[in-house]
PDB file of N, CA and C in Angstrom:
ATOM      1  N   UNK A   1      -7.844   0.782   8.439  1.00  0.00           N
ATOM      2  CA  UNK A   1      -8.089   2.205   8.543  1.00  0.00           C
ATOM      3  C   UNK A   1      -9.115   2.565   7.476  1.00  0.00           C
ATOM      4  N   UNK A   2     -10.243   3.274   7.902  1.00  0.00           N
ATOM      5  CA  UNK A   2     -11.459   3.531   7.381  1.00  0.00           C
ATOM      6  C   UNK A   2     -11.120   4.341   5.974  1.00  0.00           C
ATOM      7  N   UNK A   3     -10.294   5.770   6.410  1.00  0.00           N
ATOM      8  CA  UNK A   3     -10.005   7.146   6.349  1.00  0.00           C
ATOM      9  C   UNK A   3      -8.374   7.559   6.209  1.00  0.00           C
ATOM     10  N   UNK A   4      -8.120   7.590   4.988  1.00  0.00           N
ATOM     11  CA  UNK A   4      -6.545   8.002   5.426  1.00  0.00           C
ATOM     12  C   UNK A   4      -5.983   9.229   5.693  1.00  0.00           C
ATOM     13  N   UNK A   5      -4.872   9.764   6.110  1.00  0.00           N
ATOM     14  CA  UNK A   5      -4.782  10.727   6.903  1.00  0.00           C
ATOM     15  C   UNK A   5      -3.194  11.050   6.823  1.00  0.00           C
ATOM     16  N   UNK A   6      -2.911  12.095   6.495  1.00  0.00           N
ATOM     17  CA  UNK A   6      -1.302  12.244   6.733  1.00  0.00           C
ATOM     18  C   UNK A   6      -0.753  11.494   7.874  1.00  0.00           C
ATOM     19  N   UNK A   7      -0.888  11.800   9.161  1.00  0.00           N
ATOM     20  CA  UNK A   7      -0.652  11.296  10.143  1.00  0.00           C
ATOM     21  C   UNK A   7      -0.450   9.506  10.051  1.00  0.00           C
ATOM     22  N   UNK A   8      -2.006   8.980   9.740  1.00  0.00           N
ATOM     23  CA  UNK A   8      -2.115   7.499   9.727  1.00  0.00           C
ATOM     24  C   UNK A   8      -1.066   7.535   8.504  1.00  0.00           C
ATOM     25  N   UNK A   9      -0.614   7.892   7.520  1.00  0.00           N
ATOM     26  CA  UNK A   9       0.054   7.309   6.310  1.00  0.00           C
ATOM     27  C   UNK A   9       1.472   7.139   7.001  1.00  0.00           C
ATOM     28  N   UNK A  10       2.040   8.300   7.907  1.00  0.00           N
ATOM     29  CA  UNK A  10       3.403   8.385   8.187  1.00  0.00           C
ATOM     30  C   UNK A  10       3.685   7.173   9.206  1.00  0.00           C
ATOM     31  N   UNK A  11       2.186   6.982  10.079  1.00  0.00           N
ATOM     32  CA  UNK A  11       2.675   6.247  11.315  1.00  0.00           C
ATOM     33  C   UNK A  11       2.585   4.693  10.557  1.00  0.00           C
ATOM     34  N   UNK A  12       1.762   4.682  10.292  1.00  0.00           N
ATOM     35  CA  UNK A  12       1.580   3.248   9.252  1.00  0.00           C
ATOM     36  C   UNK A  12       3.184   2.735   8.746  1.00  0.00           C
ATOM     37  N   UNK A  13       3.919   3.623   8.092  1.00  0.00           N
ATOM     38  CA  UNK A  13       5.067   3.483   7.034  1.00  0.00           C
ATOM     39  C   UNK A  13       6.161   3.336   8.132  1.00  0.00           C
ATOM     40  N   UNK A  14       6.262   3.878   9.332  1.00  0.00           N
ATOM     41  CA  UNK A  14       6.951   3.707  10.707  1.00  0.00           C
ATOM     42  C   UNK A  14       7.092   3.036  11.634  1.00  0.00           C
ATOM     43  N   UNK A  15       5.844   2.467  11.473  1.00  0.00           N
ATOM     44  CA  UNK A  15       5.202   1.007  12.384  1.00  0.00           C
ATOM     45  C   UNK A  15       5.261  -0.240  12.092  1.00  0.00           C
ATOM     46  N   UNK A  16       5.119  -0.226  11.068  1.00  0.00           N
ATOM     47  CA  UNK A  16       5.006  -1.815  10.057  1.00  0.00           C
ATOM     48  C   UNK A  16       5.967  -2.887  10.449  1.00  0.00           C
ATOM     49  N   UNK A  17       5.383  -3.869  10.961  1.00  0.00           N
ATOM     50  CA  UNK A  17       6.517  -4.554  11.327  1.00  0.00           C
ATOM     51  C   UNK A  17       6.796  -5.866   9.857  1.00  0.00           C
ATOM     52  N   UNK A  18       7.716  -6.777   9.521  1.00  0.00           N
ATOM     53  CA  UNK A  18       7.641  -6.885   9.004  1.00  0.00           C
ATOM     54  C   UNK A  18       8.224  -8.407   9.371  1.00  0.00           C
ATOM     55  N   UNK A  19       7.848  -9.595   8.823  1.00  0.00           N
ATOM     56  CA  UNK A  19       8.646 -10.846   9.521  1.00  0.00           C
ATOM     57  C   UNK A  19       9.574 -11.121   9.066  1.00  0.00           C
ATOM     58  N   UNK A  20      10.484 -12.083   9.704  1.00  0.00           N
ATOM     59  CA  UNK A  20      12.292 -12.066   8.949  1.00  0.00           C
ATOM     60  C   UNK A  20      12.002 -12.982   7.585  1.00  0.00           C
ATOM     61  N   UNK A  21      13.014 -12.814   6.851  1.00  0.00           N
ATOM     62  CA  UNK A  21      13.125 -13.712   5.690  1.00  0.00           C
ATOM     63  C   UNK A  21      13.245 -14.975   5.847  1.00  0.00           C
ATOM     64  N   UNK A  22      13.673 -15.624   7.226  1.00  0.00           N
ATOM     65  CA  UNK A  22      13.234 -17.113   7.578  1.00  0.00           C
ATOM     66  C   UNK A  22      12.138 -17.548   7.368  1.00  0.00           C
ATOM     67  N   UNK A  23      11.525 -16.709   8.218  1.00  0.00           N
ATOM     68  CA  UNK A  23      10.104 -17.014   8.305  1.00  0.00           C
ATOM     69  C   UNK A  23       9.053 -17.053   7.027  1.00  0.00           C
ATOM     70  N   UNK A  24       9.510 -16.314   5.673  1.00  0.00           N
ATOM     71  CA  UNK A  24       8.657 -16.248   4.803  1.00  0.00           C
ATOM     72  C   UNK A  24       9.207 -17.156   3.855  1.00  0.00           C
ATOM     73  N   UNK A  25       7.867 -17.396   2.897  1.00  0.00           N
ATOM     74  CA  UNK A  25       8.558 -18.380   1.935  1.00  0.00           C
ATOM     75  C   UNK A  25       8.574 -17.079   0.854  1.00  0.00           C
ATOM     76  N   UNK A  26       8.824 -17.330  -0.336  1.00  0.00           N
ATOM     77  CA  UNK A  26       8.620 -16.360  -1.407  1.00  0.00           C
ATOM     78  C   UNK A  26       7.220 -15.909  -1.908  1.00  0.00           C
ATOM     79  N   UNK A  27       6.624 -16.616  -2.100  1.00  0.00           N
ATOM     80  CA  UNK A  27       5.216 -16.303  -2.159  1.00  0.00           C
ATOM     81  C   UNK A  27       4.819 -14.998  -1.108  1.00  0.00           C
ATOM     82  N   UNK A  28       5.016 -15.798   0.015  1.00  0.00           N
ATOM     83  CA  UNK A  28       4.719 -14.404   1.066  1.00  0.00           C
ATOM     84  C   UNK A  28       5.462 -12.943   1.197  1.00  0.00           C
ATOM     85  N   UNK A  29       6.652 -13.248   0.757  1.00  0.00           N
ATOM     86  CA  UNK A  29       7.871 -11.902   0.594  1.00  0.00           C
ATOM     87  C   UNK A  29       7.056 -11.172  -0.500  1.00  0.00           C
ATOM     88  N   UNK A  30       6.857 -12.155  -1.908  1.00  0.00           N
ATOM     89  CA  UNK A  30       6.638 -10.858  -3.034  1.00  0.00           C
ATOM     90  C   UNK A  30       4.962 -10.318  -2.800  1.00  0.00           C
ATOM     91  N   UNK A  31       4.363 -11.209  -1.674  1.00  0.00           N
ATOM     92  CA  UNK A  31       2.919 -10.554  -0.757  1.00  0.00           C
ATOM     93  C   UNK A  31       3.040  -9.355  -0.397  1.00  0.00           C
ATOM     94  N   UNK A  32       3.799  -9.239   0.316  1.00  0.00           N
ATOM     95  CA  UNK A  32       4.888  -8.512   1.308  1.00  0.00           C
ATOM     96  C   UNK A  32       5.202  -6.762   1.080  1.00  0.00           C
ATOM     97  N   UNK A  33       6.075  -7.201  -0.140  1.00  0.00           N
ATOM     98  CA  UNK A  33       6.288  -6.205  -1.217  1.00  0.00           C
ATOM     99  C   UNK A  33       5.502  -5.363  -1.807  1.00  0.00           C
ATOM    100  N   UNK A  34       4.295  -6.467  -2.507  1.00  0.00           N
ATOM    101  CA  UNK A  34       3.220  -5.924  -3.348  1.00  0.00           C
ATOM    102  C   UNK A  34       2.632  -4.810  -2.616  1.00  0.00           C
ATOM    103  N   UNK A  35       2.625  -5.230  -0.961  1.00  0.00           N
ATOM    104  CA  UNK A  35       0.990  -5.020  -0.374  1.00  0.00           C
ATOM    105  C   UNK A  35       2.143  -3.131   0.223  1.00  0.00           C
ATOM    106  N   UNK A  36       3.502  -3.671   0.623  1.00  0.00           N
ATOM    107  CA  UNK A  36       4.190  -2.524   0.822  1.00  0.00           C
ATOM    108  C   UNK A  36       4.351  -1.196  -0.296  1.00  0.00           C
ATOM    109  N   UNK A  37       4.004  -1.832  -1.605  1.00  0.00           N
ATOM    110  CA  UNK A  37       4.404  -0.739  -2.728  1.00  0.00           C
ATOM    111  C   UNK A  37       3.000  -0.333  -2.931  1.00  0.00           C
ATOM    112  N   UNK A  38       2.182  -0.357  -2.749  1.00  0.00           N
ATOM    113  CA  UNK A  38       0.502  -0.121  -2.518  1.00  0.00           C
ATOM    114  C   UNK A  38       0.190   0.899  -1.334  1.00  0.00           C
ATOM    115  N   UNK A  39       0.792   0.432  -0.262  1.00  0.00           N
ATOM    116  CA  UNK A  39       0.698   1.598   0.941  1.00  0.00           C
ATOM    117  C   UNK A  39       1.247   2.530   0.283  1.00  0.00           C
ATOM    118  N   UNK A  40       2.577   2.572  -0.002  1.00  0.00           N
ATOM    119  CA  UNK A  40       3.465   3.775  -0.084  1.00  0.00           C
ATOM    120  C   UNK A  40       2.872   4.428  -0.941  1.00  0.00           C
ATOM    121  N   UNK A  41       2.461   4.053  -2.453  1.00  0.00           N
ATOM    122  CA  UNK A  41       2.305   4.838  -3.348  1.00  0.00           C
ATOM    123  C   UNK A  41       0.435   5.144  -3.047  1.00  0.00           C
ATOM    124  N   UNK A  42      -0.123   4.594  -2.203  1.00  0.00           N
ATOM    125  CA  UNK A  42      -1.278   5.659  -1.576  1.00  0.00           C
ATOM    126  C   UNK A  42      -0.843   6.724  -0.902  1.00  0.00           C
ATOM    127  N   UNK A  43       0.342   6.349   0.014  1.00  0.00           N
ATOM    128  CA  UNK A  43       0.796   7.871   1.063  1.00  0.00           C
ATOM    129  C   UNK A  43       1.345   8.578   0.194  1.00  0.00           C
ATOM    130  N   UNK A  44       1.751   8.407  -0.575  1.00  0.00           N
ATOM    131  CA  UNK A  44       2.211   9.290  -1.297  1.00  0.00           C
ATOM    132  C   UNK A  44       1.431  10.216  -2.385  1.00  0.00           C
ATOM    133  N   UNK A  45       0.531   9.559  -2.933  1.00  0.00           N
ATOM    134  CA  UNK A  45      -0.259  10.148  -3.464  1.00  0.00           C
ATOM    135  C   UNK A  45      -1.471  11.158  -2.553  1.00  0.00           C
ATOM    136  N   UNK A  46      -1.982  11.035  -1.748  1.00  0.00           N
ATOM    137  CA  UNK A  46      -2.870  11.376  -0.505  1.00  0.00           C
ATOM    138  C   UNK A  46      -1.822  12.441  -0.316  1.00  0.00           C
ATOM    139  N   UNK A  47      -0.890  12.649   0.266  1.00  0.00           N
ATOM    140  CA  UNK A  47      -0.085  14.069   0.285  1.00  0.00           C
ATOM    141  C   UNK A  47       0.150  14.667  -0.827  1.00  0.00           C
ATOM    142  N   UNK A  48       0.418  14.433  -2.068  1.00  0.00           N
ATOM    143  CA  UNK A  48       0.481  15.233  -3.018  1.00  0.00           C
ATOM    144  C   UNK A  48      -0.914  15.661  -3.416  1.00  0.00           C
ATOM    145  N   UNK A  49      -1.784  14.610  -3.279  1.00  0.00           N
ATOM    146  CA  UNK A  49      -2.854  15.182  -4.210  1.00  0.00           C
ATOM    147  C   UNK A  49      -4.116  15.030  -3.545  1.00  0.00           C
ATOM    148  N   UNK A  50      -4.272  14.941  -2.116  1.00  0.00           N
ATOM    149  CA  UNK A  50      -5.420  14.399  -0.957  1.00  0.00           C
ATOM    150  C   UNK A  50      -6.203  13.818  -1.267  1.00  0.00           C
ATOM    151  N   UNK A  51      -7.475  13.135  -0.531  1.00  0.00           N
ATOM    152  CA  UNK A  51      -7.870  12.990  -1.025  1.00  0.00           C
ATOM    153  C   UNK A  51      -9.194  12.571  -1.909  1.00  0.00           C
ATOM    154  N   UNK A  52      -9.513  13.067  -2.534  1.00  0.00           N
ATOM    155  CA  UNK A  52     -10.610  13.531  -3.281  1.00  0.00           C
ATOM    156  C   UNK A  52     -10.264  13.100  -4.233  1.00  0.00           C
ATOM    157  N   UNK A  53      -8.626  13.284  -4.635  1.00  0.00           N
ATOM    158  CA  UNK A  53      -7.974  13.038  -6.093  1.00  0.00           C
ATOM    159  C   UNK A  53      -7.275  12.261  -6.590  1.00  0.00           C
ATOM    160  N   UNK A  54      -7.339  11.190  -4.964  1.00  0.00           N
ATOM    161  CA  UNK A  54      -6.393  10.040  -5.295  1.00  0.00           C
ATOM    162  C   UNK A  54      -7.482   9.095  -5.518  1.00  0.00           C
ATOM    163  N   UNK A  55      -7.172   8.318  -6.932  1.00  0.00           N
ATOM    164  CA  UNK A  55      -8.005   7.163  -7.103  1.00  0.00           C
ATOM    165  C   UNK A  55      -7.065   5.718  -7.183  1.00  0.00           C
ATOM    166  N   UNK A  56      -7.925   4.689  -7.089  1.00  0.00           N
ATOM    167  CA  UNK A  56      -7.615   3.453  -6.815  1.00  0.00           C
ATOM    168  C   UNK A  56      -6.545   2.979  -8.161  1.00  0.00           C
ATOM    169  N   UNK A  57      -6.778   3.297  -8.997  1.00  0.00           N
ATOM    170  CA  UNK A  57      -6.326   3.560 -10.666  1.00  0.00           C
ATOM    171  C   UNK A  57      -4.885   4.215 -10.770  1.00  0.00           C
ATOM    172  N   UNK A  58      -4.815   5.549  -9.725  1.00  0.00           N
ATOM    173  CA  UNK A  58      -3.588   6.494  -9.675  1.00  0.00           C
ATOM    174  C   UNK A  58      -2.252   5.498  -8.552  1.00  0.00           C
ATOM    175  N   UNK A  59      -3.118   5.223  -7.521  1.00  0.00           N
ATOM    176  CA  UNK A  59      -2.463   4.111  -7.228  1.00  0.00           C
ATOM    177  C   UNK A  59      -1.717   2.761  -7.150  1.00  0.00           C
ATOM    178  N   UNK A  60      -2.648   2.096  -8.128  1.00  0.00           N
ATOM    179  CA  UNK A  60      -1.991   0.780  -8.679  1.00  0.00           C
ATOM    180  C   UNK A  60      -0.921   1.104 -10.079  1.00  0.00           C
ATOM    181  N   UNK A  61      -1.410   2.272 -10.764  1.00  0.00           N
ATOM    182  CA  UNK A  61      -0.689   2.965 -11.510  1.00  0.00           C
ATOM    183  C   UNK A  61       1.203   3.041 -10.601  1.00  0.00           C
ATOM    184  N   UNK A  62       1.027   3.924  -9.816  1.00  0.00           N
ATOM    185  CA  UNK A  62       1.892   4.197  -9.368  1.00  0.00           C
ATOM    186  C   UNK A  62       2.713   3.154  -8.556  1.00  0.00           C
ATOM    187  N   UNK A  63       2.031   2.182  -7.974  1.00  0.00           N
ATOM    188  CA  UNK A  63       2.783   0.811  -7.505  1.00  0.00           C
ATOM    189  C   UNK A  63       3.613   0.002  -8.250  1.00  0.00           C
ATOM    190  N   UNK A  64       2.440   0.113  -9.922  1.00  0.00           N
ATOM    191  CA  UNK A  64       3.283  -0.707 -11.143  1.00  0.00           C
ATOM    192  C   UNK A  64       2.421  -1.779 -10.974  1.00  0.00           C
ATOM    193  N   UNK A  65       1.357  -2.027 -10.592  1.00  0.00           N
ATOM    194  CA  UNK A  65       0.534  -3.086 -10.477  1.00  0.00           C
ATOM    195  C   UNK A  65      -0.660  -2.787 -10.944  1.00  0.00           C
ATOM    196  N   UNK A  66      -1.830  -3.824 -11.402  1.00  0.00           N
ATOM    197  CA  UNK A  66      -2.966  -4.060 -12.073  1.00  0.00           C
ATOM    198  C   UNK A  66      -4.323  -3.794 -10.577  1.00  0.00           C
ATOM    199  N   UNK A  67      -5.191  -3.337 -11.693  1.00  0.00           N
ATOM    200  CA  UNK A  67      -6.269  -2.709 -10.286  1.00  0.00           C
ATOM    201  C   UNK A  67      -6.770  -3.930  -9.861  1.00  0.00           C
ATOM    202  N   UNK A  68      -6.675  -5.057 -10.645  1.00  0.00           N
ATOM    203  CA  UNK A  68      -7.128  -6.278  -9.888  1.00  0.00           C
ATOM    204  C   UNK A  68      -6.063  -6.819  -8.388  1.00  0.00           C
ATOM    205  N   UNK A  69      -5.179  -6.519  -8.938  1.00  0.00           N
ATOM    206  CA  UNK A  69      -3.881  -6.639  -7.814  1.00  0.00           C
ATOM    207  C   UNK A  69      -4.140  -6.226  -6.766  1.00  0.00           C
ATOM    208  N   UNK A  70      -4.635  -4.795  -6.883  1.00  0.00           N
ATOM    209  CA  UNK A  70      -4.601  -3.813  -5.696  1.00  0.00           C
ATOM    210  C   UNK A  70      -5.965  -4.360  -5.060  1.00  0.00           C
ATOM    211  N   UNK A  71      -7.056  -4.949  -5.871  1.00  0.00           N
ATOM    212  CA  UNK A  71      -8.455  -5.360  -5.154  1.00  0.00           C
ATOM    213  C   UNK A  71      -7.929  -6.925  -4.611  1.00  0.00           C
ATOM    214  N   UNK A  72      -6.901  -7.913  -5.191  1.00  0.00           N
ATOM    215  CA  UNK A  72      -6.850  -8.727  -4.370  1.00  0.00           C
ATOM    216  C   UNK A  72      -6.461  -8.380  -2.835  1.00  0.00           C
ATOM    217  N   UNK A  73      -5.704  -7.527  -2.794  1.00  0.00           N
ATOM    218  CA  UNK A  73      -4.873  -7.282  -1.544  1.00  0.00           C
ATOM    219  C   UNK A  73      -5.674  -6.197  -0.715  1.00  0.00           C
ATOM    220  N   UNK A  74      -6.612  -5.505  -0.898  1.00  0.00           N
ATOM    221  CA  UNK A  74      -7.349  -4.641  -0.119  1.00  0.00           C
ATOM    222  C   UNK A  74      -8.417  -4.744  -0.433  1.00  0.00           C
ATOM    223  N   UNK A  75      -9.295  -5.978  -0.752  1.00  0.00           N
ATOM    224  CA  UNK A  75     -10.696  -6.228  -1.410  1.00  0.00           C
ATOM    225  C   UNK A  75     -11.432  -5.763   0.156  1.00  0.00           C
ATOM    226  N   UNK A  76     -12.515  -5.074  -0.248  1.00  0.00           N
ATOM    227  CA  UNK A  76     -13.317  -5.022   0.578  1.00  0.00           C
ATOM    228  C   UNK A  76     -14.145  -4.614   1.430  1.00  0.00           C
TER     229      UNK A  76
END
């Protein structure tokens, strides 16, 4: 998604499918996690503060993760 959007944030967080814990090893679960606590705390921020005012910084902030973190997982 180019553009985020109330809409895209809610349907995104509703949709997500997610694979069983068989299927993952750990590596991929705490992937998983990371890349899940990154969405959320963008949707969340984008509704409180839209956006213009959400930065990449307020985000990884708010995930609890390093901005390099957040560029491994959404480089691009």
């Amino acid at each position: 998604m180019s553009q985020w959007d109330i809409t895209g944030c809610t349907l995104e967080r509703m949709t997500a499918t997610k694979p069983s814990p068989a299927t993952e090893d750990r590596r991929q679960r705490k992937a998983r996690q990371t890349r899940d606590a990154l969405a959320t705390a963008a949707c969340d921020l984008l509704l409180e503060r839209g956006s213009a005012a959400t930065t990449v910084e307020a985000i990884a902030e708010r995930a609890d993760v390093t901005r390099r973190t957040f560029s491994r997982h959404f480089a691009g």
